[in-house]
Protein backbone atom coordinates (compact mmCIF):
# COMPACT_ATOMS: atom_id res chain seq x y z
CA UNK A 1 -32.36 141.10 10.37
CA UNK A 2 -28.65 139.67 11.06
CA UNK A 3 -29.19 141.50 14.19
CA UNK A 4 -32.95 139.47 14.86
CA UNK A 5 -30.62 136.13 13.96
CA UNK A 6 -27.83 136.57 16.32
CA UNK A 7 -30.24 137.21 18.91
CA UNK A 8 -32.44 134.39 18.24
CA UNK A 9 -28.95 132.26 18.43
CA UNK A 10 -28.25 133.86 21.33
CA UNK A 11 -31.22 133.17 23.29
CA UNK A 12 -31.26 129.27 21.96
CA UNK A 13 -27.76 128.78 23.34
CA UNK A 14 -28.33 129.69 26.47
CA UNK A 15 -28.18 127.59 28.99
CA UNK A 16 -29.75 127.77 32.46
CA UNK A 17 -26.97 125.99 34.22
CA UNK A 18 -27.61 126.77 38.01
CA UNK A 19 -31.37 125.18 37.65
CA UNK A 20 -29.70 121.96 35.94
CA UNK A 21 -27.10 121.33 38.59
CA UNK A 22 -30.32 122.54 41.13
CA UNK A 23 -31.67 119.37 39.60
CA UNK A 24 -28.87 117.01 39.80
CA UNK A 25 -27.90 118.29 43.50
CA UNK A 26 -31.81 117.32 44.47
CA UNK A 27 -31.27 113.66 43.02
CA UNK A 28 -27.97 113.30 44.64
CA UNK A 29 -29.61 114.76 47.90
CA UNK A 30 -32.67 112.40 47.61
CA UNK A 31 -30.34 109.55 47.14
CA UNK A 32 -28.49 110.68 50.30
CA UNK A 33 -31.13 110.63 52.51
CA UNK A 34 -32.72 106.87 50.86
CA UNK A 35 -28.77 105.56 51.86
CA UNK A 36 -28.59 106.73 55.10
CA UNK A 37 -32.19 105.32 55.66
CA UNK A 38 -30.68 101.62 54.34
CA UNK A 39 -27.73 102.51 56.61
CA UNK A 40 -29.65 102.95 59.90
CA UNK A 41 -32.37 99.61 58.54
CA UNK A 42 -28.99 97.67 58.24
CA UNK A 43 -27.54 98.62 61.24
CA UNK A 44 -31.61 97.84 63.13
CA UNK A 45 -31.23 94.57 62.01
CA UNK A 46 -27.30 93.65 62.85
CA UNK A 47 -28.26 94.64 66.26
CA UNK A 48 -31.00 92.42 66.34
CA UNK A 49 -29.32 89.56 64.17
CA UNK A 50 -26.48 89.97 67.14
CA UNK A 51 -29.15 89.55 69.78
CA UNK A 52 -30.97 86.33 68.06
CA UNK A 53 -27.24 84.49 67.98
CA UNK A 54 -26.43 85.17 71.65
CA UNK A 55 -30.01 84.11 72.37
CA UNK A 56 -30.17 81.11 70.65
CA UNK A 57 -25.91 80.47 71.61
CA UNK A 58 -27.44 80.48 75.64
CA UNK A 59 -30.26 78.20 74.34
CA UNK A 60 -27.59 75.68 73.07
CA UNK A 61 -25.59 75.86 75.84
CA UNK A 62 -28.33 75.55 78.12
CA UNK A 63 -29.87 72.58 76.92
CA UNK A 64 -26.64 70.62 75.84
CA UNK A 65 -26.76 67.74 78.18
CA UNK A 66 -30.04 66.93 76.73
CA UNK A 67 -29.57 67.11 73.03
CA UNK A 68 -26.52 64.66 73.76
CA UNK A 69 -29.16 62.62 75.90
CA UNK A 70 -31.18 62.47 73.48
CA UNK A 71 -28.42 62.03 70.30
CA UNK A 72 -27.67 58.84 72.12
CA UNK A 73 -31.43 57.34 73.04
CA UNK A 74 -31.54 57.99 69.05
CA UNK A 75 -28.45 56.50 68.08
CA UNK A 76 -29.54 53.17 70.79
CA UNK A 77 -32.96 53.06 68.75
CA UNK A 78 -31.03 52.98 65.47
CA UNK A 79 -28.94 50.52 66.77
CA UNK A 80 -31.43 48.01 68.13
CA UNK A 81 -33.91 48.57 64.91
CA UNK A 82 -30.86 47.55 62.41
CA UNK A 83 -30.10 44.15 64.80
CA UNK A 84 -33.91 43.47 64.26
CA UNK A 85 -33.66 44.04 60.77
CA UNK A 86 -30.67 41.77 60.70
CA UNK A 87 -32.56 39.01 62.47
CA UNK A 88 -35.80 38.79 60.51
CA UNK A 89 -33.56 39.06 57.71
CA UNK A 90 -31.79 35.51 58.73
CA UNK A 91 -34.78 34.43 60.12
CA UNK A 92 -36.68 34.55 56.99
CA UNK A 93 -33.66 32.67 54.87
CA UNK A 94 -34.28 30.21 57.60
CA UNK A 95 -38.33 29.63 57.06
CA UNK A 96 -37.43 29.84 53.27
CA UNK A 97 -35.07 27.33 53.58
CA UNK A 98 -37.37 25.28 56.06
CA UNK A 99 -40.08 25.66 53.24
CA UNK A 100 -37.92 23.87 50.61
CA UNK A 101 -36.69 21.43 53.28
CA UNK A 102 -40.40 20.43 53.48
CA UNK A 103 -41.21 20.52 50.67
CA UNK A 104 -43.94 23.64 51.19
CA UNK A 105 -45.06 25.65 48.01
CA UNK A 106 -46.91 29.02 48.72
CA UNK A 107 -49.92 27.82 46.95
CA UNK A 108 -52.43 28.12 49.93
CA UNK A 109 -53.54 24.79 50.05
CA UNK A 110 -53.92 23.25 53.42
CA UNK A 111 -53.44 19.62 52.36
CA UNK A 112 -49.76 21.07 51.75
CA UNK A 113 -48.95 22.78 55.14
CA UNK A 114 -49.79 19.23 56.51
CA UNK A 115 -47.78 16.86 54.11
CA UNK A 116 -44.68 16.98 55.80
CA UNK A 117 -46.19 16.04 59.15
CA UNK A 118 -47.94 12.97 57.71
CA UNK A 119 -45.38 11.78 55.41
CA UNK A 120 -41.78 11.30 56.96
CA UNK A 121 -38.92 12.28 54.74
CA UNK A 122 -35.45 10.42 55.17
CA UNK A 123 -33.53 12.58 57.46
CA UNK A 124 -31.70 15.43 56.32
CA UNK A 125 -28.65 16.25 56.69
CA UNK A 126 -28.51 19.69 57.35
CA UNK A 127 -25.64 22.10 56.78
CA UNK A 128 -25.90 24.99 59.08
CA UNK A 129 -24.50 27.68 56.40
CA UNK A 130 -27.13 30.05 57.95
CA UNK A 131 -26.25 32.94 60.73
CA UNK A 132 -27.22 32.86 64.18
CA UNK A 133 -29.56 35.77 64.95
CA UNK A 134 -27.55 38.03 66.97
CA UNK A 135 -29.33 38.06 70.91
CA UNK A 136 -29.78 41.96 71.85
CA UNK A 137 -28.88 42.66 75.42
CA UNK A 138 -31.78 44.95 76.74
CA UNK A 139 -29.49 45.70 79.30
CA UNK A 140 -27.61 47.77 77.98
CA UNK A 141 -30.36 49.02 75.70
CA UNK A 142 -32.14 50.50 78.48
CA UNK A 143 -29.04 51.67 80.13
CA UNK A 144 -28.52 54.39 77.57
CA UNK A 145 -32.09 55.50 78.40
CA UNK A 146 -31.61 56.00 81.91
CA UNK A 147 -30.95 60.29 82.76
């Protein structure tokens, strides 16, 4: 019976090492292969990541001239929209001032857009405090769209 125990030990404690590692070497394998399959996708796509910059470096280079072309049409068009900003800006302090000058509320009656025709106020003395609208040169406006 001690005999049937120590065998029955025996036989529980062994271990079946070579099929374990077996195991772990097929993992390690398997992972092998999936990294050098990353390595070679990687590599695909440097190559091609290389090939987009020089292509798109030439496209730059090639068409230089004309972005700063048109970087400076823009930069005119910027340019002569703020001056018109600026000048309906000061224009329309002017008709405001005009309007109380006159004596013109905003209440949409006619008989009011007339009054100051038919009845003559003393003269006023008026205090140019107001800017001059600033003239734009079209000139040189167009100029900077010329090639």
């Amino acid at each position: 019976m001690l005999q049937e125990v120590v065998e029955d030990y025996a036989t529980y404690l062994k271990l079946d090492v070579c099929n374990g590692f077996q195991i772990v070497q097929d993992v390690i394998d398997n992972m092998l292969t999936r990294l050098e399959e990353l390595t070679s996708v990687l590599q695909i796509i440097r190559v091609k990541n290389s090939d987009c910059n020089l292509t798109v470096t030439e496209d730059v280079r090639k068409y230089r001239n004309e972005i700063n072309v048109l970087s400076k049409k823009i930069a005119t068009v910027n340019d002569v929209v703020l001056r018109l900003h600026s000048n309906v800006e000061i224009l329309e302090k002017r008709v405001e001032k005009a309007e109380f000058d006159f004596g013109i509320h905003n209440d949409n009656k006619l008989k009011n857009l007339f009054k100051p025709f038919l009845k003559r106020k003393e003269p006023l003395i008026a205090k140019n405090t107001l800017e001059m609208p600033e003239r734009l040169q079209f000139e040189t406006v167009l100029d900077n769209f010329k090639n």
